[in-house]
C-alpha atoms as a PDB file:
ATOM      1  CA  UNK A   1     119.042 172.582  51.553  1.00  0.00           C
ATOM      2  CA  UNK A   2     118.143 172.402  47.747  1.00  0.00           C
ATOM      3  CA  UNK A   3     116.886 176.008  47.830  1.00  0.00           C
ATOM      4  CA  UNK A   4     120.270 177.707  48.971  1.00  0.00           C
ATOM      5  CA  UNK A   5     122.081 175.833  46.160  1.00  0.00           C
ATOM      6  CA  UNK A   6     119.939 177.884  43.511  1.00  0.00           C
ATOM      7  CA  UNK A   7     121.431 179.818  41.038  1.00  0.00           C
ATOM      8  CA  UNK A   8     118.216 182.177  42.166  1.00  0.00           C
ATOM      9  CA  UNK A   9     119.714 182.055  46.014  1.00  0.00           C
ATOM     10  CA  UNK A  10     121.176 185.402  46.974  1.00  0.00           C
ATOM     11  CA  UNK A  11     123.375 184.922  49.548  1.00  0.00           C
ATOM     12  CA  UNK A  12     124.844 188.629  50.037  1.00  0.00           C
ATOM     13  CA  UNK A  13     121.160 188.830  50.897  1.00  0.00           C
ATOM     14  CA  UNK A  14     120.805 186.150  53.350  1.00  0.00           C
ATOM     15  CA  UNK A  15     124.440 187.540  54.761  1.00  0.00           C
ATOM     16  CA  UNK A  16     122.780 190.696  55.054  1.00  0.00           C
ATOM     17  CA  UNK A  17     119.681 190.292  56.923  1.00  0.00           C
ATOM     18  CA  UNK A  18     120.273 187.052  59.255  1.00  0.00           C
ATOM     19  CA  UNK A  19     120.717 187.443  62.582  1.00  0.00           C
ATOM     20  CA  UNK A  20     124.530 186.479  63.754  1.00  0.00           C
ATOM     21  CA  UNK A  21     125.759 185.169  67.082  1.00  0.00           C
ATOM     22  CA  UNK A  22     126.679 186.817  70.310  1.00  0.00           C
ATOM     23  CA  UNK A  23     130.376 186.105  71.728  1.00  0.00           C
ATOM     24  CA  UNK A  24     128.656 184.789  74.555  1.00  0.00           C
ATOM     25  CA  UNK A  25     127.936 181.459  72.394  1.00  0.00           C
ATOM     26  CA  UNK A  26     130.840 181.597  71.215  1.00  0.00           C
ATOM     27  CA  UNK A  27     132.691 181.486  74.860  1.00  0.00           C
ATOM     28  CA  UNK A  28     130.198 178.857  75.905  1.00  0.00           C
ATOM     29  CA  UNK A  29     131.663 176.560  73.229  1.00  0.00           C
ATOM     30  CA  UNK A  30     135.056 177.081  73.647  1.00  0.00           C
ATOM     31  CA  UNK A  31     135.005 176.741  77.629  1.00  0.00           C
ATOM     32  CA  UNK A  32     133.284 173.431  77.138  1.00  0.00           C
ATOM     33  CA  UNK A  33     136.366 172.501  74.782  1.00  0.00           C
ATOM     34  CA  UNK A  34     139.270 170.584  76.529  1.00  0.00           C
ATOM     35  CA  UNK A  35     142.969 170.075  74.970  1.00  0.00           C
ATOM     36  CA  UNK A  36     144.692 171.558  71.595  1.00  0.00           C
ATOM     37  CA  UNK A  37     143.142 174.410  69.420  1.00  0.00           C
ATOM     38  CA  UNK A  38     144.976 173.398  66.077  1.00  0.00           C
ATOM     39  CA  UNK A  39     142.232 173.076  63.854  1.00  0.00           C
ATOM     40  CA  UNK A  40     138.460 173.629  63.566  1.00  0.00           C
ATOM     41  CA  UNK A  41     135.864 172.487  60.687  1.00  0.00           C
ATOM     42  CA  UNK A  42     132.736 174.973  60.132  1.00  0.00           C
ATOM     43  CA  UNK A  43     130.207 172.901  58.375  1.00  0.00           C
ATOM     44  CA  UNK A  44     127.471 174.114  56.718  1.00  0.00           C
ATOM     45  CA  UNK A  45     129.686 177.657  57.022  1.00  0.00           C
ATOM     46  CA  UNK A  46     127.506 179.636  54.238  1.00  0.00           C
ATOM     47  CA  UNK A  47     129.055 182.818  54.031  1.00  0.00           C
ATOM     48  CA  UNK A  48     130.872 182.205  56.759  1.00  0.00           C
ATOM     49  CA  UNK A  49     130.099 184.741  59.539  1.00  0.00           C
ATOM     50  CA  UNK A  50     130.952 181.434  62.574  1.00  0.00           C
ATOM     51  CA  UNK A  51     134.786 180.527  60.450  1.00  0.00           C
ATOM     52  CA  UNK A  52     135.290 183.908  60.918  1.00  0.00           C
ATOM     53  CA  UNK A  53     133.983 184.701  64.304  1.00  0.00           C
ATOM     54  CA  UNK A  54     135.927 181.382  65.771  1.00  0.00           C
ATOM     55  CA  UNK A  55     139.339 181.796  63.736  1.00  0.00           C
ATOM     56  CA  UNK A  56     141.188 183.909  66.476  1.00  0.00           C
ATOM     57  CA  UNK A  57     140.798 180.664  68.867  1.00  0.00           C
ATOM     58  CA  UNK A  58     142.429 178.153  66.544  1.00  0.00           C
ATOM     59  CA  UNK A  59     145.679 177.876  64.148  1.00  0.00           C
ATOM     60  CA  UNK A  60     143.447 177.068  61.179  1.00  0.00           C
ATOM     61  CA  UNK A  61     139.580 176.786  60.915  1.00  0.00           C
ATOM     62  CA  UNK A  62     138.237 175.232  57.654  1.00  0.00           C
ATOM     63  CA  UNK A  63     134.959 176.205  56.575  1.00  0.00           C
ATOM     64  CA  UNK A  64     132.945 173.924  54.462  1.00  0.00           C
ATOM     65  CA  UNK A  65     129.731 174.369  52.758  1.00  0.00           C
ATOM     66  CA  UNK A  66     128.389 172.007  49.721  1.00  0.00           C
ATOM     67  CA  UNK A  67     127.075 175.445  47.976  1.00  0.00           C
ATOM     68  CA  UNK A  68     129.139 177.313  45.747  1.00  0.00           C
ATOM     69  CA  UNK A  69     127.184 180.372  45.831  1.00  0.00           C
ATOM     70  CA  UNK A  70     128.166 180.147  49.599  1.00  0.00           C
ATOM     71  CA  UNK A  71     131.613 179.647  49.158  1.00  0.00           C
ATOM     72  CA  UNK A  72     132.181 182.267  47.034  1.00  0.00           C
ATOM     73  CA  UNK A  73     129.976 184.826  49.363  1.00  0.00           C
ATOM     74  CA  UNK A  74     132.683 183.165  52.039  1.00  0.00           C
ATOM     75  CA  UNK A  75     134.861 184.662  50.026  1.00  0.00           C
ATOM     76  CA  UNK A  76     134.167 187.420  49.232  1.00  0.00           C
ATOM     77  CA  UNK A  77     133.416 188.369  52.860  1.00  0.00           C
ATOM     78  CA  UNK A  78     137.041 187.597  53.947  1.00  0.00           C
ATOM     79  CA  UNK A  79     138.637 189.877  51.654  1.00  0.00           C
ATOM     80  CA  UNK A  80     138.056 192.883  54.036  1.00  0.00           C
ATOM     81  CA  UNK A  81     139.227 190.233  56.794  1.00  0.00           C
ATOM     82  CA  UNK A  82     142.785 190.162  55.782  1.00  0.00           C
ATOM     83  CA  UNK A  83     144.067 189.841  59.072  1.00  0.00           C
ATOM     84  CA  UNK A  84     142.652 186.250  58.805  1.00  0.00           C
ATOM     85  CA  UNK A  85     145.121 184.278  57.215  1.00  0.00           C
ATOM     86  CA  UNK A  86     144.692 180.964  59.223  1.00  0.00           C
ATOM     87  CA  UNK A  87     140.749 180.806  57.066  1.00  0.00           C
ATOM     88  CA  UNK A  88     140.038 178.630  54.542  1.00  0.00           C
ATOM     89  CA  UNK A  89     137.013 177.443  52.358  1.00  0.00           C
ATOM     90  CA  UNK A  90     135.997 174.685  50.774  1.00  0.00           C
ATOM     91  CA  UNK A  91     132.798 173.270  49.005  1.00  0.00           C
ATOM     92  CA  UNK A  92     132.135 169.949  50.474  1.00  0.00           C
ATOM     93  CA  UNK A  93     129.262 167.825  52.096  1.00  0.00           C
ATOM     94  CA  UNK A  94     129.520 167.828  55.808  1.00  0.00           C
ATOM     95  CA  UNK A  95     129.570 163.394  55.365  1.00  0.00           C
ATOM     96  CA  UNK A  96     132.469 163.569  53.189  1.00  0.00           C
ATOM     97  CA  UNK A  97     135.502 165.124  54.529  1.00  0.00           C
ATOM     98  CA  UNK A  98     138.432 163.144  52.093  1.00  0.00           C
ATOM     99  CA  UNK A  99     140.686 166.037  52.593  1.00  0.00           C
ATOM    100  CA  UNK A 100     140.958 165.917  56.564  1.00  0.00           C
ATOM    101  CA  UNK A 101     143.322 163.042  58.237  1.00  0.00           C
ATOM    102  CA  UNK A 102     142.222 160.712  60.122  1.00  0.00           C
ATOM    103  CA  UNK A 103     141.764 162.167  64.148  1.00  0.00           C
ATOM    104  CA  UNK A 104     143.492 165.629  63.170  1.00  0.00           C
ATOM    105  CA  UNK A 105     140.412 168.194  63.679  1.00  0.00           C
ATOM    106  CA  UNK A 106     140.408 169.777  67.102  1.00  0.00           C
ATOM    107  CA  UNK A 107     136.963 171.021  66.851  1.00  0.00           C
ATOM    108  CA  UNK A 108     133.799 170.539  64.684  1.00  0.00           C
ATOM    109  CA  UNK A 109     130.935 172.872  64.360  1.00  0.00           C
ATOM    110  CA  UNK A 110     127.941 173.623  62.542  1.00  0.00           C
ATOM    111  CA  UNK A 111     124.838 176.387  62.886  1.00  0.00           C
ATOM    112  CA  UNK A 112     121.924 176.402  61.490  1.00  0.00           C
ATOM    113  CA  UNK A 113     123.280 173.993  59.044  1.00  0.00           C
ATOM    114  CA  UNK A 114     122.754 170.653  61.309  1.00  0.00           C
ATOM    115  CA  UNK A 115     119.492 169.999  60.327  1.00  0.00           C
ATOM    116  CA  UNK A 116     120.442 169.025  56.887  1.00  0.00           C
ATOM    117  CA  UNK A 117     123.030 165.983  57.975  1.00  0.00           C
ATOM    118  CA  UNK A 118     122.610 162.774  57.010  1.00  0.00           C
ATOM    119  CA  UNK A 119     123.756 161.262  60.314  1.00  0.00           C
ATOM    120  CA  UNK A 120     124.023 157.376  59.738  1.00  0.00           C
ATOM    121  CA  UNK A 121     126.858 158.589  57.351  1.00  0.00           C
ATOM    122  CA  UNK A 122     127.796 162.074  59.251  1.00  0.00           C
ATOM    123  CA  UNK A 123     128.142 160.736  62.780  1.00  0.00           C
ATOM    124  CA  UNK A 124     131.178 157.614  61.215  1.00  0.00           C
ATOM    125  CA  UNK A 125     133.067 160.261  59.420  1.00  0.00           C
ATOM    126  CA  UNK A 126     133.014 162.740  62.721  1.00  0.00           C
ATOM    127  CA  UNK A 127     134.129 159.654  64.606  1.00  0.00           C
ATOM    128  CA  UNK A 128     136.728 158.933  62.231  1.00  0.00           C
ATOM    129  CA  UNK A 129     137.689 163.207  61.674  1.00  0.00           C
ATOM    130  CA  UNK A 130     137.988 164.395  65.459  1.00  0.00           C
ATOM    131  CA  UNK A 131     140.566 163.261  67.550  1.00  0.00           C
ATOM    132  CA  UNK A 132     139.864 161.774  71.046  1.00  0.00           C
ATOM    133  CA  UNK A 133     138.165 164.678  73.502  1.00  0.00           C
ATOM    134  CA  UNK A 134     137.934 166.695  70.757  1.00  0.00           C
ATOM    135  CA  UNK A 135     134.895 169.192  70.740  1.00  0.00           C
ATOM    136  CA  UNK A 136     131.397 168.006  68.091  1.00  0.00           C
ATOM    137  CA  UNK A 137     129.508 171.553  68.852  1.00  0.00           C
ATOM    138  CA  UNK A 138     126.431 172.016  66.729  1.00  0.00           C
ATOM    139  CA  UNK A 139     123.449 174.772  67.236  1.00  0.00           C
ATOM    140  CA  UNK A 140     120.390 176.574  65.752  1.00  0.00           C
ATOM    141  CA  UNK A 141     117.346 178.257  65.749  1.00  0.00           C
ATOM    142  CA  UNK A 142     113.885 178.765  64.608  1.00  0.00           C
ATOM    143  CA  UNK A 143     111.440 181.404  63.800  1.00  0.00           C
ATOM    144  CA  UNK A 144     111.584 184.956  66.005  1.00  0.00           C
ATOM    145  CA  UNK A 145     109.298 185.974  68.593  1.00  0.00           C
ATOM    146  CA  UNK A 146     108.381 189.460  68.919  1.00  0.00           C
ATOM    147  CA  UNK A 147     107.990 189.420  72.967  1.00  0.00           C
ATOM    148  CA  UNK A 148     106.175 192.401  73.450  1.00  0.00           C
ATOM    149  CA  UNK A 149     104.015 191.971  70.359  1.00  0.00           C
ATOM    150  CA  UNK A 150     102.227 188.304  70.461  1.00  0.00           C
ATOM    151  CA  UNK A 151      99.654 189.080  67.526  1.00  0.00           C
ATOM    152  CA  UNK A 152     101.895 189.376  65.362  1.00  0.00           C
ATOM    153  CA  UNK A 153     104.189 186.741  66.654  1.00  0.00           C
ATOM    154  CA  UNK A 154     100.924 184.324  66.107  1.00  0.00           C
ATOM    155  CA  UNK A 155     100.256 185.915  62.380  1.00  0.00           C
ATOM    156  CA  UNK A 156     103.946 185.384  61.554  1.00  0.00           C
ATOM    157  CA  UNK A 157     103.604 181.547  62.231  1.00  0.00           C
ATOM    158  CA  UNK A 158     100.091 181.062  60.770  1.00  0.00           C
ATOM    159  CA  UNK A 159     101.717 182.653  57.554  1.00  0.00           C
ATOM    160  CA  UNK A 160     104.853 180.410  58.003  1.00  0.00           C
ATOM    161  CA  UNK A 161     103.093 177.030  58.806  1.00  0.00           C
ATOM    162  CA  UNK A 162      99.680 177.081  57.948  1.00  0.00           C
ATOM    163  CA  UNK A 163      98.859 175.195  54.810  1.00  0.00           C
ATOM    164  CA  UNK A 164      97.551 178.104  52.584  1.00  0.00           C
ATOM    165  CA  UNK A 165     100.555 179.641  53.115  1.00  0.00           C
ATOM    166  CA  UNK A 166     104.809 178.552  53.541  1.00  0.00           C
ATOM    167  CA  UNK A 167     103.748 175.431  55.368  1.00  0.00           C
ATOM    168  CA  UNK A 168     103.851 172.835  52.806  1.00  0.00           C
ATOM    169  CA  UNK A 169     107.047 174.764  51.114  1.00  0.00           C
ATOM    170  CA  UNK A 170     109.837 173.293  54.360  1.00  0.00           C
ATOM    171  CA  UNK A 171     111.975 171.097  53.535  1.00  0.00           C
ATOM    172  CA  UNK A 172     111.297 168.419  55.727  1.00  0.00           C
ATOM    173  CA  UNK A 173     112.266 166.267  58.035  1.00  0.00           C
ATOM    174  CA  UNK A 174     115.099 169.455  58.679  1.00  0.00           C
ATOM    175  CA  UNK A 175     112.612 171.787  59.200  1.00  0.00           C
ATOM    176  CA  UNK A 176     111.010 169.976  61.911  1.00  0.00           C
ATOM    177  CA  UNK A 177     114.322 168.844  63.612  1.00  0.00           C
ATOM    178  CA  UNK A 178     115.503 172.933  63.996  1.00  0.00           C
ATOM    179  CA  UNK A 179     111.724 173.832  65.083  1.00  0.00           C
ATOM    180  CA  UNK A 180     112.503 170.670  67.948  1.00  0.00           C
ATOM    181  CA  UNK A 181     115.970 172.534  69.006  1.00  0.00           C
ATOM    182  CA  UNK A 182     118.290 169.880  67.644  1.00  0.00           C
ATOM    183  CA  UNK A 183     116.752 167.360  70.133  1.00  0.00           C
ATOM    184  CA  UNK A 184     116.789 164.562  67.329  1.00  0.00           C
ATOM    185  CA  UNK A 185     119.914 164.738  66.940  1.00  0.00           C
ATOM    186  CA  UNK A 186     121.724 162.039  69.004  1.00  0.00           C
ATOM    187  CA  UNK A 187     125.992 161.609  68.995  1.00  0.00           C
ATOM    188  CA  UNK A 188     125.912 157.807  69.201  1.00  0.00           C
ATOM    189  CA  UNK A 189     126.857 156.743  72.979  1.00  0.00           C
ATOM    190  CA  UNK A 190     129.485 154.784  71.794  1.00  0.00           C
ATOM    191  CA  UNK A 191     131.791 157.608  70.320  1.00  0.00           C
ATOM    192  CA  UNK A 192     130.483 160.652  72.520  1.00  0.00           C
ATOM    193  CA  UNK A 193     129.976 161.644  75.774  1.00  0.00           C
ATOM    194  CA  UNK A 194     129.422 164.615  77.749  1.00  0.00           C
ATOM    195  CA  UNK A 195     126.628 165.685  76.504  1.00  0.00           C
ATOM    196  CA  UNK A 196     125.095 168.467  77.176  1.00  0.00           C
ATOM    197  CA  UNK A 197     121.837 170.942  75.624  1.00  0.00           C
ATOM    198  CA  UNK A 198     121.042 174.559  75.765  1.00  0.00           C
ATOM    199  CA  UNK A 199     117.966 176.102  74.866  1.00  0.00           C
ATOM    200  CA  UNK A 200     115.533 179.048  74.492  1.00  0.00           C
ATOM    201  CA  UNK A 201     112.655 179.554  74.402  1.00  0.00           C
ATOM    202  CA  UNK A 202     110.764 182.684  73.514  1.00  0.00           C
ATOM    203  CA  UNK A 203     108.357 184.002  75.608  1.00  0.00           C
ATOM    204  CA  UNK A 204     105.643 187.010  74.893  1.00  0.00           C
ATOM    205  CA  UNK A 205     105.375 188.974  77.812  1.00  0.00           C
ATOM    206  CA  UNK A 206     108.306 191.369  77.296  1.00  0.00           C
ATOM    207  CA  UNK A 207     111.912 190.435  76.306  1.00  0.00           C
ATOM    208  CA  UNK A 208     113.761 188.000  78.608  1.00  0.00           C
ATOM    209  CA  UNK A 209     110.620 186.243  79.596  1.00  0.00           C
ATOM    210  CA  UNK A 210     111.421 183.219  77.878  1.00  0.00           C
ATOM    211  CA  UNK A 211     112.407 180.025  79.174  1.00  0.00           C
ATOM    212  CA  UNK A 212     116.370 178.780  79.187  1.00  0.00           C
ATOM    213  CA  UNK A 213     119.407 180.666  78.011  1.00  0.00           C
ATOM    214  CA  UNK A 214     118.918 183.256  75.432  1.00  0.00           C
ATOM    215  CA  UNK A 215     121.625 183.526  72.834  1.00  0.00           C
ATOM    216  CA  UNK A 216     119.776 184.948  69.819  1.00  0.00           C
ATOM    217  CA  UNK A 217     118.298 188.318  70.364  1.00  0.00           C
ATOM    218  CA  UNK A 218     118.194 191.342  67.762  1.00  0.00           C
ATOM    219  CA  UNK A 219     116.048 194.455  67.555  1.00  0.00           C
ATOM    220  CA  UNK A 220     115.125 195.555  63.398  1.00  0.00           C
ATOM    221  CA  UNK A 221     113.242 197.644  61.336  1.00  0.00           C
ATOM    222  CA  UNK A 222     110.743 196.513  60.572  1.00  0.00           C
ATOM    223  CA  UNK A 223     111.982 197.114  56.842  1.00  0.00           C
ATOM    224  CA  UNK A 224     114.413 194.739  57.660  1.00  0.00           C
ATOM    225  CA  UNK A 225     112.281 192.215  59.010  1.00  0.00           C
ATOM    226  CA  UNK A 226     110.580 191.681  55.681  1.00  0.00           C
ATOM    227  CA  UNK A 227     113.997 191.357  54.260  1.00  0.00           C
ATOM    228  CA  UNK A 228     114.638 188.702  56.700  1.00  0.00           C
ATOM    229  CA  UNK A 229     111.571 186.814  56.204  1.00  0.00           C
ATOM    230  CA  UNK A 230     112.208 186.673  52.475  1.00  0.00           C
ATOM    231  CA  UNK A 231     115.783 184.746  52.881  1.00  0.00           C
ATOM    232  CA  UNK A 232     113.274 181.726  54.419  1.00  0.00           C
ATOM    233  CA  UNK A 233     113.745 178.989  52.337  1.00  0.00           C
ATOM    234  CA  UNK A 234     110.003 178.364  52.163  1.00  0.00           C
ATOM    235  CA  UNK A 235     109.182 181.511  50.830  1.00  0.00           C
ATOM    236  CA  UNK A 236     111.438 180.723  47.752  1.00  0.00           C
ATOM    237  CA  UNK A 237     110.173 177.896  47.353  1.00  0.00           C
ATOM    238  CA  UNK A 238     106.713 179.333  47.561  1.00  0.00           C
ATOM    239  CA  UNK A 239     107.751 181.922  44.871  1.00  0.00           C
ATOM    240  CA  UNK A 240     108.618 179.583  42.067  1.00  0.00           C
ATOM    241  CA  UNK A 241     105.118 178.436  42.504  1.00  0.00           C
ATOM    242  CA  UNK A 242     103.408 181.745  42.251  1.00  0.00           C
ATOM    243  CA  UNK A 243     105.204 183.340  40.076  1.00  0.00           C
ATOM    244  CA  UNK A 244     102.327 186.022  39.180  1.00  0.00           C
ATOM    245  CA  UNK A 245     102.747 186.781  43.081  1.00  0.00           C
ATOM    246  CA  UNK A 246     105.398 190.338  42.332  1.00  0.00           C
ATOM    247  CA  UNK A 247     106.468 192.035  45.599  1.00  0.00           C
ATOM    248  CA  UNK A 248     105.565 195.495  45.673  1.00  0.00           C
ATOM    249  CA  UNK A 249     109.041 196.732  45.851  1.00  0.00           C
ATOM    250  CA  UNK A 250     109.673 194.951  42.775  1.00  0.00           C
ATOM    251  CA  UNK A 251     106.098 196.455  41.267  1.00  0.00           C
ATOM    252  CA  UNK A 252     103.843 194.217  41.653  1.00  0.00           C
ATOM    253  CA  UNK A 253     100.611 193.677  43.406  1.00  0.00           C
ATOM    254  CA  UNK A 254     102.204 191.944  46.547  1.00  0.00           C
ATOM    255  CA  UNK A 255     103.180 188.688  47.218  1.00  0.00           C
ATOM    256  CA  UNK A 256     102.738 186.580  50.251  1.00  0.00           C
ATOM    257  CA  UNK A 257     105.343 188.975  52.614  1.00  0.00           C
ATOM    258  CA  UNK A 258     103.217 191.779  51.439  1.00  0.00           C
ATOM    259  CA  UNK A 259     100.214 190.050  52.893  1.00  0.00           C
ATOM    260  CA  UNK A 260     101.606 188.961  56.087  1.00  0.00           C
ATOM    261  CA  UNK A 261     103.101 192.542  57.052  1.00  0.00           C
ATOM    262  CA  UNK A 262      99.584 194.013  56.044  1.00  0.00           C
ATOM    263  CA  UNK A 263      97.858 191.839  58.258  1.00  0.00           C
ATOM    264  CA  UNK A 264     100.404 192.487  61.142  1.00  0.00           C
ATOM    265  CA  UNK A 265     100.303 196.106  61.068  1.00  0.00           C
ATOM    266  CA  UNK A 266      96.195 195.852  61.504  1.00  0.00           C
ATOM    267  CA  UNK A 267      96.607 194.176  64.925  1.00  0.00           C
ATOM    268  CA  UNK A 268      99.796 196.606  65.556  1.00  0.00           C
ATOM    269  CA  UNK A 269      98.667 199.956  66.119  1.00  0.00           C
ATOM    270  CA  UNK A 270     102.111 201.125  66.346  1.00  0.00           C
ATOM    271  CA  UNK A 271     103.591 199.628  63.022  1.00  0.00           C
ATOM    272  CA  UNK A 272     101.122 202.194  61.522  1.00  0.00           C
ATOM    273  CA  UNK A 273     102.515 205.169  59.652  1.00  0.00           C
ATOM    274  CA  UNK A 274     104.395 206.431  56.095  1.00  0.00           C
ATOM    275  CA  UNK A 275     107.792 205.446  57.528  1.00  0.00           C
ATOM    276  CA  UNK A 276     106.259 202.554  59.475  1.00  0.00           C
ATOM    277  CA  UNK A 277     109.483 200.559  57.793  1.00  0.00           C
ATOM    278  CA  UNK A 278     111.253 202.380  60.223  1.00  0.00           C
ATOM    279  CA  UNK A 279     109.895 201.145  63.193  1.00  0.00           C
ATOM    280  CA  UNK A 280     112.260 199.088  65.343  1.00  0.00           C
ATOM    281  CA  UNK A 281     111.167 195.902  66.840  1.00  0.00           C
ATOM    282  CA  UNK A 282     113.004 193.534  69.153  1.00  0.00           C
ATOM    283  CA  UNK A 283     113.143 189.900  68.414  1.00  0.00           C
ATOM    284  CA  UNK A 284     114.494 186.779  70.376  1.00  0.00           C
ATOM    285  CA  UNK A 285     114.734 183.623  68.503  1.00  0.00           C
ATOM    286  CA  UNK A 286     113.964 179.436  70.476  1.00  0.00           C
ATOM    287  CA  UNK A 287     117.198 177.748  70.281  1.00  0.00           C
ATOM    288  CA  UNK A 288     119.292 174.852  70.449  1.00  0.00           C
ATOM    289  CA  UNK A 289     122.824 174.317  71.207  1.00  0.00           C
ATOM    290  CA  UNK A 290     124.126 170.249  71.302  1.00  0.00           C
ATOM    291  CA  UNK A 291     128.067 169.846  72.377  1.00  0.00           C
ATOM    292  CA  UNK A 292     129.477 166.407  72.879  1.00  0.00           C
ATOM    293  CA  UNK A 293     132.920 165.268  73.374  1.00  0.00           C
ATOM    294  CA  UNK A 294     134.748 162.214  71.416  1.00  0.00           C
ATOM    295  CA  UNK A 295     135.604 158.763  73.485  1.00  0.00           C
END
């Protein structure tokens, strides 16, 4: 999480190149929801592409994101969204929520963002925020799979876990707990029930061979893939360290994205070429979706 509240953080950049979510997520939440739709909490909203996506459903969504820079890329975002006048941000912590009474929030969500809770203080305040059956919906996911191209699907995790490379630059233990498809997270039995888990995962024998229900799916350039791949928080990390390590775009030698697309277009014979940034690819991403109800 301390990465993405760097002044150095570009979020128009990480708005530009992450993957978002289909309605179909969207419509699995919000059947699983019983009761009112007066209010829903985004936590962890960043620029806010889920406020945004969910605000037709309820009379006001909140988004809430302890970053400033993501706030204000929230922001800025909504201002061609003007029919949207029932959306509002604030910075906050997702354990601290002073401005929301007591049993008044319909609905609480949170992607990609859950991993960063601390829950022996999160789980008491969403106890104390959402009223009784209201919706706790949370969801995420972790590296893409290229299904019909498993070499590089292997090269793109040695280069993101291996030790010589991003590996020892993840934030742990969130990292681990998104890799695990929210599975450590656990809505304490005595306020929740009705629990229930989706997930993906990848497979890489053609797309749609994975196991579970697929909800993240995208096909890029493969220009855009190495703009994706440099919004991982790991990789920024692993910047400040090598800071002799210039991208070529930026004139430099390479740095470690450089390497890993070099190394994946050798076992690619099709990612070969001049304009070999225009080759498309289709990704899936493994994924976890946790919704629980209040007592």
């Amino acid at each position: 999480m301390a990465t993405f509240a760097k002044n150095t953080f570009s979020f128009a950049h990480y708005a530009a190149y992450r993957p978002t979510y289909p309605q179909f997520l969207y419509k699995t939440v919000l059947a699983y929801h019983h009761g009112p739709r007066d209010l829903c909490v985004d936590l962890g909203c960043g620029h806010g592409v889920v406020t945004e996506s969910l605000a037709p459903s309820f009379s006001k969504i909140i988004g809430t994101d302890p970053s400033t820079g993501a706030i204000d890329q929230a922001y800025s975002n909504l201002t061609s969204q003007k029919h949207l006048r029932n959306v509002e941000y604030r910075k906050s912590s997702a354990e601290d929520l002073p401005f929301l009474a007591d049993g008044s929030v319909d609905m609480v969500v949170s992607a990609q963002a859950a991993h960063w809770f601390n829950y022996s203080l999160f789980f008491p305040e969403m106890a104390c925020k959402i009223r009784r059956n209201g919706t706790l919906a949370f969801w995420g996911y972790k590296d893409p799979v290229f299904p019909d191209h498993p070499r590089a699907t292997s090269l793109l995790q040695t280069y993101s876990y291996s030790d010589s490379h991003m590996g020892p630059y993840w934030q742990q233990p969130g990292r681990s707990i998104v890799q695990n498809k929210l599975r450590d997270v656990q809505p304490p039995e005595e306020d929740w029930e009705d629990l229930q888990r989706l997930e993906y995962e990848p497979g890489t024998h053609g797309s749609g061979s994975g196991e579970g229900i697929l909800f993240l799916a995208k096909r890029m350039t493969l220009g855009g893939l190495m703009e994706y791949v440099r919004t991982f928080s790991a990789l920024h990390a692993w910047a400040e360290k090598h800071p002799e390590r210039k991208s070529r775009e930026k004139g430099g030698e390479g740095d470690l994205v450089d390497d890993l697309f070099d190394e994946m277009r050798g076992v690619e014979p099709k990612w070969q070429g001049k304009d070999w940034k225009e080759v498309e690819v289709d990704m899936e991403w493994g994924s976890g979706l946790v919704m629980a109800r209040r007592k």
